[in-house]
N, C-alpha and C. Protein backbone atom coordinates (compact mmCIF):
# COMPACT_ATOMS: atom_id res chain seq x y z
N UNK A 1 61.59 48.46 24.58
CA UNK A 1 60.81 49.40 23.79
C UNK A 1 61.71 49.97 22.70
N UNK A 2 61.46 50.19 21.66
CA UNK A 2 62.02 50.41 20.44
C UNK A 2 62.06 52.23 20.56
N UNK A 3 63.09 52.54 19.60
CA UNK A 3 63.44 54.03 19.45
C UNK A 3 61.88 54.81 19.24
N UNK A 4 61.36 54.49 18.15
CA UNK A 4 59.62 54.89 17.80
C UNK A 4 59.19 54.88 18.42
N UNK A 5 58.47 53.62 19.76
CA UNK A 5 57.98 54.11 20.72
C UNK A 5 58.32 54.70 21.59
N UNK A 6 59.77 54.59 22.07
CA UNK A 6 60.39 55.62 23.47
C UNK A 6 59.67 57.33 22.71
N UNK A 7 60.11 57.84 21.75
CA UNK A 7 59.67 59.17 20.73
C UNK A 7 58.20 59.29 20.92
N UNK A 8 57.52 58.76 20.59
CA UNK A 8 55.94 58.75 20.86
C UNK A 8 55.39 58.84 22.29
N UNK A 9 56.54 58.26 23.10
CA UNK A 9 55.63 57.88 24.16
C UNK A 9 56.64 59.31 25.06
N UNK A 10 57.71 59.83 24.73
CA UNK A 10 58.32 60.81 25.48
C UNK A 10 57.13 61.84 24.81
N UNK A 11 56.81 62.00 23.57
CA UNK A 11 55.60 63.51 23.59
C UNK A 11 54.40 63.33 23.51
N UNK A 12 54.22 62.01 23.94
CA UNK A 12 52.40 61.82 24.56
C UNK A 12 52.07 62.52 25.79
N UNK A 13 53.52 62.42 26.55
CA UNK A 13 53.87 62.76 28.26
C UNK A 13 54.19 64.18 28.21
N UNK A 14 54.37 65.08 27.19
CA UNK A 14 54.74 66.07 27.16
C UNK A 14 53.19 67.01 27.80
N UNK A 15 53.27 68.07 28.20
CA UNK A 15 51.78 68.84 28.79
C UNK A 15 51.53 69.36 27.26
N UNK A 16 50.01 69.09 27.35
CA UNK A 16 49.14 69.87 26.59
C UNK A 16 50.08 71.32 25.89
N UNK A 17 50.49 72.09 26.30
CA UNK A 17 50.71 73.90 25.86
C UNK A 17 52.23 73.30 25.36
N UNK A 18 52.77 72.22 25.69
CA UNK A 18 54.10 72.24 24.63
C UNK A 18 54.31 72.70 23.67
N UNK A 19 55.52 73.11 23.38
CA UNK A 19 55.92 73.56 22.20
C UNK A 19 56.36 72.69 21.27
N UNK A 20 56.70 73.08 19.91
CA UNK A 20 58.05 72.25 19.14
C UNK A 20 58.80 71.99 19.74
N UNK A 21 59.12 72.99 19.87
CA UNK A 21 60.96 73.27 20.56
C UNK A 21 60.59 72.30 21.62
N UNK A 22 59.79 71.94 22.81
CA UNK A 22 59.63 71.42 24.14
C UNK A 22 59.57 69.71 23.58
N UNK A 23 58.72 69.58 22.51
CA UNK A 23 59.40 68.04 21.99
C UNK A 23 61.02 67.60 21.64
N UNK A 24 61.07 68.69 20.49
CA UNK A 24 62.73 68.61 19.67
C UNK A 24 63.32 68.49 21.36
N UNK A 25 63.16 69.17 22.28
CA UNK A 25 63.90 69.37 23.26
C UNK A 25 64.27 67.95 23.85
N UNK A 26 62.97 66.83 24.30
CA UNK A 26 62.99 66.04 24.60
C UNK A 26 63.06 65.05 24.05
N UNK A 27 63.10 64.90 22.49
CA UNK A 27 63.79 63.84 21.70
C UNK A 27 65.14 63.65 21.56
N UNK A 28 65.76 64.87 21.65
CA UNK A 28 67.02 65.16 21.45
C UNK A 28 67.88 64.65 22.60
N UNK A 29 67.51 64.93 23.86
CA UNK A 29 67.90 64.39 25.07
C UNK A 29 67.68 62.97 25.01
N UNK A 30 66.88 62.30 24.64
CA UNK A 30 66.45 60.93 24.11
C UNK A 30 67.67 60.27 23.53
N UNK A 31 68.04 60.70 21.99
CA UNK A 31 69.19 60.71 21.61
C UNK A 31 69.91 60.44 22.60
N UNK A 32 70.67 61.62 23.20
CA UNK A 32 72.15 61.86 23.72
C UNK A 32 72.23 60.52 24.48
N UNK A 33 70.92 60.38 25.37
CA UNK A 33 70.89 59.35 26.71
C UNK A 33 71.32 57.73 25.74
N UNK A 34 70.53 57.54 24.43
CA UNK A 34 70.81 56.20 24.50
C UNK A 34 72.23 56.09 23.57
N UNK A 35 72.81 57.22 23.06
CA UNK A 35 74.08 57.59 22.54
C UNK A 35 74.90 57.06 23.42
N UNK A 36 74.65 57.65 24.44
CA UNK A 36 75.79 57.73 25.93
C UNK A 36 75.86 56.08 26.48
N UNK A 37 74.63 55.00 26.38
CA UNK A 37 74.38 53.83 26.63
C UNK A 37 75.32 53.31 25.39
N UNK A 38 75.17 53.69 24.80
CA UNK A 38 75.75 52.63 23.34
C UNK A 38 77.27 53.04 23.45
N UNK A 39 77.86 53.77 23.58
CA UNK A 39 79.22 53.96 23.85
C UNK A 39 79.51 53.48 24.84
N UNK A 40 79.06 53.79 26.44
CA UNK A 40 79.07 52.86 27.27
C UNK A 40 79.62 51.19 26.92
N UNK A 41 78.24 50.74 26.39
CA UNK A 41 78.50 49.41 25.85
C UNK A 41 79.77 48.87 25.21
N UNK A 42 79.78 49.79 24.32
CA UNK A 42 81.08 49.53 23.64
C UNK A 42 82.77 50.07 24.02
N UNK A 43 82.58 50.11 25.80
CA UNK A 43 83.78 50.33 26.45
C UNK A 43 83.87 51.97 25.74
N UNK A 44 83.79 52.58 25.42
CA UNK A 44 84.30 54.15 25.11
C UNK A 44 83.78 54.93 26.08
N UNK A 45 84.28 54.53 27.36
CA UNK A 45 84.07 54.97 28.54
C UNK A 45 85.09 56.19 28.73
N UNK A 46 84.97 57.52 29.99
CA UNK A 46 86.26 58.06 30.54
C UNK A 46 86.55 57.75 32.01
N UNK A 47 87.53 57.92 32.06
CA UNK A 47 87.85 57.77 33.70
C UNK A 47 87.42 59.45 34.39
N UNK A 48 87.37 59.37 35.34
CA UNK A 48 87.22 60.39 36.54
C UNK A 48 88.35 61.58 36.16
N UNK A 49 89.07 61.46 35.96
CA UNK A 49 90.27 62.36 36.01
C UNK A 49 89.74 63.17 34.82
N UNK A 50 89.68 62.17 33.80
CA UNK A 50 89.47 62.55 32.22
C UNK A 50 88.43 63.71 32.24
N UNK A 51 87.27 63.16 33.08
CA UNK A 51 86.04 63.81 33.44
C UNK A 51 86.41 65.01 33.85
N UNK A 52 86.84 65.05 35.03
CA UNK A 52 87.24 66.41 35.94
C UNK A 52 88.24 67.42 35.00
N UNK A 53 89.04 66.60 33.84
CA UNK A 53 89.67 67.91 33.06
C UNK A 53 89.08 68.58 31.87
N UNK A 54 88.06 67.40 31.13
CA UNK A 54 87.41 68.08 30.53
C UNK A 54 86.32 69.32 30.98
N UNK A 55 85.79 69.01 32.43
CA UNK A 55 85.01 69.64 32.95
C UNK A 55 85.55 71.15 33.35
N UNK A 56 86.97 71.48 33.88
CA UNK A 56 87.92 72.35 34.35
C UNK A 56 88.04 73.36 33.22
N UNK A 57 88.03 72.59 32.15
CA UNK A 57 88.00 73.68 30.61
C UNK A 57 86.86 74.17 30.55
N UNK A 58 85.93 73.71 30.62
CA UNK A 58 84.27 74.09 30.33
C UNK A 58 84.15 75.44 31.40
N UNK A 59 84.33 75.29 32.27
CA UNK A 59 84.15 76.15 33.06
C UNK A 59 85.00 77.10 33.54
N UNK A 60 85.89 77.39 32.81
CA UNK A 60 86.90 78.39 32.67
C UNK A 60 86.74 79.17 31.89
């Protein structure tokens, strides 16, 4: 399924009383997810460690 339809078909599924914001919300996450696939792909992976220290800052 192509970017256009995943977008169409994520705020067909959205409820009736949605908002803007409740689409932008869920396109945007759309984004990140096939962002995160495409880097994936292209090995720009982190290791576990990497993970756990970036995470250690965040939450400090």
């Amino acid at each position: 399924m192509g970017s256009k339809q995943q977008v169409l078909k994520a705020i067909e599924e959205l409820p009736d009383d949605a908002s803007v914001e409740d689409a932008l919300d869920r396109i945007h996450l759309l984004y990140k997810v096939e962002r995160g696939f495409r880097q994936a792909e292209d090995g720009q992976l982190l290791s576990q460690e990497e993970v756990r220290q970036r995470m250690a800052r965040w939450l400090t």
